[in-house]
Protein backbone atom coordinates (compact mmCIF):
# COMPACT_ATOMS: atom_id res chain seq x y z
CA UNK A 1 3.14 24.76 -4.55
CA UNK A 2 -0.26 23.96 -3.79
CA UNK A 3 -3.17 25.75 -5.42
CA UNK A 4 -6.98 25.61 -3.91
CA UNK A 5 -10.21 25.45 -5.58
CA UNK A 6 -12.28 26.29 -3.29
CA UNK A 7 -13.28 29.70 -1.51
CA UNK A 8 -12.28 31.22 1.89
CA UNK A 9 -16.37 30.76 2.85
CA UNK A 10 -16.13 26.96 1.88
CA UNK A 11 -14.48 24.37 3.94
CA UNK A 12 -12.42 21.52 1.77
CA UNK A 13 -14.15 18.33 1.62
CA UNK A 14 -12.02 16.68 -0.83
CA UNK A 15 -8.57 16.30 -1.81
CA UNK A 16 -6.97 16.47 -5.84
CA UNK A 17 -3.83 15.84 -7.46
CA UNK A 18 -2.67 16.66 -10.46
CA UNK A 19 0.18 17.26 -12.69
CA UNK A 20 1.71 15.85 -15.75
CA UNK A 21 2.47 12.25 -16.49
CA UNK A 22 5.26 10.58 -13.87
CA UNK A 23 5.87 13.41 -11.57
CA UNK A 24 4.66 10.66 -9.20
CA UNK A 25 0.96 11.43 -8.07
CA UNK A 26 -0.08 7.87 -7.77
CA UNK A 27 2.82 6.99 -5.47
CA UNK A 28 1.76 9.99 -3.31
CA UNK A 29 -1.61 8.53 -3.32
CA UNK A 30 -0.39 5.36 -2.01
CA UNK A 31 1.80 6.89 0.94
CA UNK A 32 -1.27 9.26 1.87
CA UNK A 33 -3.11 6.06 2.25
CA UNK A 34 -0.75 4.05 4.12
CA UNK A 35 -0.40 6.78 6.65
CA UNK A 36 -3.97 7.53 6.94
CA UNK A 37 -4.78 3.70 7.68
CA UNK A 38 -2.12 3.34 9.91
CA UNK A 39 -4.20 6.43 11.80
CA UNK A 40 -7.44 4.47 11.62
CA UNK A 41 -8.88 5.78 8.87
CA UNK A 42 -11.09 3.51 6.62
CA UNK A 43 -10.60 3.87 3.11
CA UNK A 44 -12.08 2.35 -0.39
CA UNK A 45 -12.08 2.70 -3.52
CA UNK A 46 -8.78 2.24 -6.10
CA UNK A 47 -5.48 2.96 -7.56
CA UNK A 48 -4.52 3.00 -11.54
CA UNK A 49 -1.56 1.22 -11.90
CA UNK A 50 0.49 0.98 -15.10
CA UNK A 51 1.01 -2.80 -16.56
CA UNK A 52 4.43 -3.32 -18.58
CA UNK A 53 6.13 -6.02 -20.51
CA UNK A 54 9.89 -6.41 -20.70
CA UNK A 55 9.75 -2.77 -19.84
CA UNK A 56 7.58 -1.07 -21.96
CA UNK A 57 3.82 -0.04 -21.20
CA UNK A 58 1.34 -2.53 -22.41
CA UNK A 59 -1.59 -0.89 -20.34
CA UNK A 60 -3.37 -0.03 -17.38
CA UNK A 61 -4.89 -2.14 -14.02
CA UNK A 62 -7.37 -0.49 -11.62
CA UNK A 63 -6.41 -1.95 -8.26
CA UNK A 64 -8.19 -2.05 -5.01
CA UNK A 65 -6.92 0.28 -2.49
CA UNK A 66 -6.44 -2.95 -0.27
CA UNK A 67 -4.70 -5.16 -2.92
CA UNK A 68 -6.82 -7.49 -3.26
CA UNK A 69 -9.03 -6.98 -6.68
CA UNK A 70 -7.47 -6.33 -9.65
CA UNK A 71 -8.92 -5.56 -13.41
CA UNK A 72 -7.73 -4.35 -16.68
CA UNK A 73 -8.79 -0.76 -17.71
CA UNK A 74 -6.70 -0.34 -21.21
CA UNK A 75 -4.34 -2.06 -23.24
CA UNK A 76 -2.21 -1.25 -26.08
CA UNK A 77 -3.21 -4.05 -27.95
CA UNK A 78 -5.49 -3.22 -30.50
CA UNK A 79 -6.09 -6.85 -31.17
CA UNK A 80 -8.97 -7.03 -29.11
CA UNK A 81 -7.02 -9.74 -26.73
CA UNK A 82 -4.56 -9.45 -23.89
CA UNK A 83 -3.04 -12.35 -22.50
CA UNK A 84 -3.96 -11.48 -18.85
CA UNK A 85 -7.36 -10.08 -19.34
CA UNK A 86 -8.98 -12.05 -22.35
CA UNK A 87 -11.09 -11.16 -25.16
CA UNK A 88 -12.60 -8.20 -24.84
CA UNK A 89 -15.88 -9.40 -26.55
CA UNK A 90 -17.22 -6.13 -27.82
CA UNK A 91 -17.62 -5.51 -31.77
CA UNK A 92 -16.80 -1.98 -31.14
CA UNK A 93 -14.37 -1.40 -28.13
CA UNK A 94 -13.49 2.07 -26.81
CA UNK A 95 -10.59 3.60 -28.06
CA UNK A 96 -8.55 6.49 -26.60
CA UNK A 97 -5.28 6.79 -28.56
CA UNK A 98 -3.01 3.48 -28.45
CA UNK A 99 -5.41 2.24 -25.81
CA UNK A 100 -8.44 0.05 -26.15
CA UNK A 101 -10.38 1.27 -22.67
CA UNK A 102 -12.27 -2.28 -21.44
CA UNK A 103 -14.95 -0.67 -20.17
CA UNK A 104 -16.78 -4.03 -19.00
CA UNK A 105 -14.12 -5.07 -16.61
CA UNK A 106 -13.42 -1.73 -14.97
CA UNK A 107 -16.87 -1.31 -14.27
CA UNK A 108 -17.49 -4.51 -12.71
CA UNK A 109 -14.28 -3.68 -10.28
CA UNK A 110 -14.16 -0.19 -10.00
CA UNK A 111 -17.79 0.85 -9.85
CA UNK A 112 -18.30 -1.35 -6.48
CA UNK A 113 -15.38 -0.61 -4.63
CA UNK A 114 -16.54 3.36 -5.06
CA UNK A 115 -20.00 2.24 -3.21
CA UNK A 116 -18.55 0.42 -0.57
CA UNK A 117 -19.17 2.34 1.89
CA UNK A 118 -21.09 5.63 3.04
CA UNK A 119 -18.21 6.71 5.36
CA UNK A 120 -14.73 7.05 5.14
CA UNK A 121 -11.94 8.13 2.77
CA UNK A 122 -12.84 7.34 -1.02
CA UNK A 123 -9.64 6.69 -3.26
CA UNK A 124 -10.42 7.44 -6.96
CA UNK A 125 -6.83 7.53 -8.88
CA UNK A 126 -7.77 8.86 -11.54
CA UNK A 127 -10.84 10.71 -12.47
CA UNK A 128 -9.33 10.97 -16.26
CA UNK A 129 -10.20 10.77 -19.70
CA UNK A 130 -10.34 6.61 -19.78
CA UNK A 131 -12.49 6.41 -17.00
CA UNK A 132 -14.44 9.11 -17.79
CA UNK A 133 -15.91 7.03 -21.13
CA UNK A 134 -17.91 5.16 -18.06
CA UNK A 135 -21.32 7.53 -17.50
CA UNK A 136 -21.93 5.14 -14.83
CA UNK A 137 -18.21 5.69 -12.94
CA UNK A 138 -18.89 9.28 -13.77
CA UNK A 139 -22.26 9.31 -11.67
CA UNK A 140 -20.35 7.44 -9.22
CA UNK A 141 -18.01 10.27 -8.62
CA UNK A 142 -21.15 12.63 -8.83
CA UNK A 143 -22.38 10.41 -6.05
CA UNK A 144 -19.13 10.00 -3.81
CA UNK A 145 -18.05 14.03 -3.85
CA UNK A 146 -22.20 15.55 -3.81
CA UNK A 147 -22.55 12.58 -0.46
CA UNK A 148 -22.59 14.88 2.72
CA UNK A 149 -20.55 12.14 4.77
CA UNK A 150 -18.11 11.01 1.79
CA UNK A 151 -14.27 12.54 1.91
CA UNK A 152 -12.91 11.99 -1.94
CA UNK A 153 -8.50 11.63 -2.18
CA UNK A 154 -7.88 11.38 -5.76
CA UNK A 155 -6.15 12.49 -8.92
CA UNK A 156 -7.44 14.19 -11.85
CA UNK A 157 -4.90 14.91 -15.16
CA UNK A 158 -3.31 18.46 -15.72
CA UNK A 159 -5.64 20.95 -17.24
CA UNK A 160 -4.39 20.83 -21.53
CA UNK A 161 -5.71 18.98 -24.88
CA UNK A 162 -9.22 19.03 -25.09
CA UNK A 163 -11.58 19.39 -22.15
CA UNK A 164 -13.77 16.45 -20.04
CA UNK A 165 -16.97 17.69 -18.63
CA UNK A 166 -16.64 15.80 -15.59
CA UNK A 167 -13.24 16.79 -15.10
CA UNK A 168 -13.92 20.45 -15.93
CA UNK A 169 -16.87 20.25 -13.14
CA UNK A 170 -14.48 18.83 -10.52
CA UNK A 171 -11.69 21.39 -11.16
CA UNK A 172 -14.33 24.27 -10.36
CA UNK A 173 -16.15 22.66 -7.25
CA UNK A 174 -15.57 25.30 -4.50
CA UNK A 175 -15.11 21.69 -1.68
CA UNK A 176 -12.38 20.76 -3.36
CA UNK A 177 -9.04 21.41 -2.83
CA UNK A 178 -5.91 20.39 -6.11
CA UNK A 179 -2.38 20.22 -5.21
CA UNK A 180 -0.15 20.58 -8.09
CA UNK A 181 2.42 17.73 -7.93
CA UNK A 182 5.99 18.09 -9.68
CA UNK A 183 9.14 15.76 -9.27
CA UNK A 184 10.40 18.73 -7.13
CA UNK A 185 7.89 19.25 -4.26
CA UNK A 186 5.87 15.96 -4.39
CA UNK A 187 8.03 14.73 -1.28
CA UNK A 188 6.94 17.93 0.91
CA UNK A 189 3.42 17.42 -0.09
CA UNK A 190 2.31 14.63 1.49
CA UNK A 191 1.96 15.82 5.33
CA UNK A 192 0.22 18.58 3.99
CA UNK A 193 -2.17 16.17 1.73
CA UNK A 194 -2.68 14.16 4.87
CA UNK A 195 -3.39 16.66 7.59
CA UNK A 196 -5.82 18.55 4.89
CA UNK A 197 -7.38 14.95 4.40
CA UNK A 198 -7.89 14.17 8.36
CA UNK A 199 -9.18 18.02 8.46
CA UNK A 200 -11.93 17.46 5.79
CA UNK A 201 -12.81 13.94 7.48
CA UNK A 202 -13.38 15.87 11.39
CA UNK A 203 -15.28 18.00 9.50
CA UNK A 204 -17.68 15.88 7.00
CA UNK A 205 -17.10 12.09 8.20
CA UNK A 206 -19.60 11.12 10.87
């Protein structure tokens, strides 16, 4: 079922996801934004994809919503290296649980893809805890979601463990509007996702 953050007096300028861990709210993200596209919408920003090795999880890529930019948010390794992305170069690299967070490289990739443009759909999957060590990405998403003509799709982690400010902030914005995704009704969300999206945009998007 879908809940709603915001009020019967405010209209819903942006769309949320959330849920717990693999009940599939990226891949929703992704089939939102192939239909919208294929409807003429413009869209920017990017997707968090995980990275594995022989089949276990080694990290996480932020990915351009058109494919082509890719960049390493997090790996496992605590080395300090990854194969793929390189050294990380910093004498004291952020840490959240297994995962070193290279804040460098998603910054460079993510930050300008959230600027790119003052109209049109903005993909941010996810607003979570890893990105959220960024004050820059988190005045970013200030910026997208306070911008009069800016329509934010995104996902933001279930409400539990201890609480992110900028999360926290998001969850009680009266414009925004969270669908709670599960294995079990994720495939009958994502007309209404879309048509909510395309509803916001009439309403906001010049």
């Amino acid at each position: 079922m879908a809940s709603s953050a915001s009020s019967l007096s405010t209209s819903v300028k942006h769309v949320l996801l959330t849920g717990l861990p693999g009940t599939g709210k990226t891949t929703l993200i992704q089939k939102a934004c192939e239909e919208l596209e294929k409807q003429g919408y413009v869209l920017h920003g990017f997707i968090t994809e995980e990275v594995r090795h022989f089949g276990r999880r080694k990290g996480f890529d932020v990915v351009s919503v058109d494919g082509q930019q890719r960049a390493p948010l997090a790996r496992v390794d605590g080395s300090g290296h990854d194969a793929e992305a390189g050294p990380l170069n910093r004498p004291d690299p952020y840490r959240l649980g297994q995962y070193v967070v290279q804040l460098e490289t998603f910054e460079q990739t993510a930050l300008p893809l959230l600027h790119a443009g003052n109209t049109g759909v903005t993909v941010i999957d996810e607003i979570g805890k890893m990105e959220s060590i960024s004050r820059a990405f988190q005045q970013a998403v200030r910026s997208r979601m306070d911008d009069p003509r800016s329509v934010v799709l995104g996902t933001i982690p279930e409400k539990r463990g201890k609480p992110v400010h900028l999360i926290e902030q998001i969850r009680e914005r009266k414009d925004v509007r969270i669908f709670t995704v599960t294995k079990k009704n994720r495939d009958s969300l994502l007309n209404e996702i879309i048509n909510t999206i395309k509803k916001a945009a009439a309403e906001h998007m010049p």
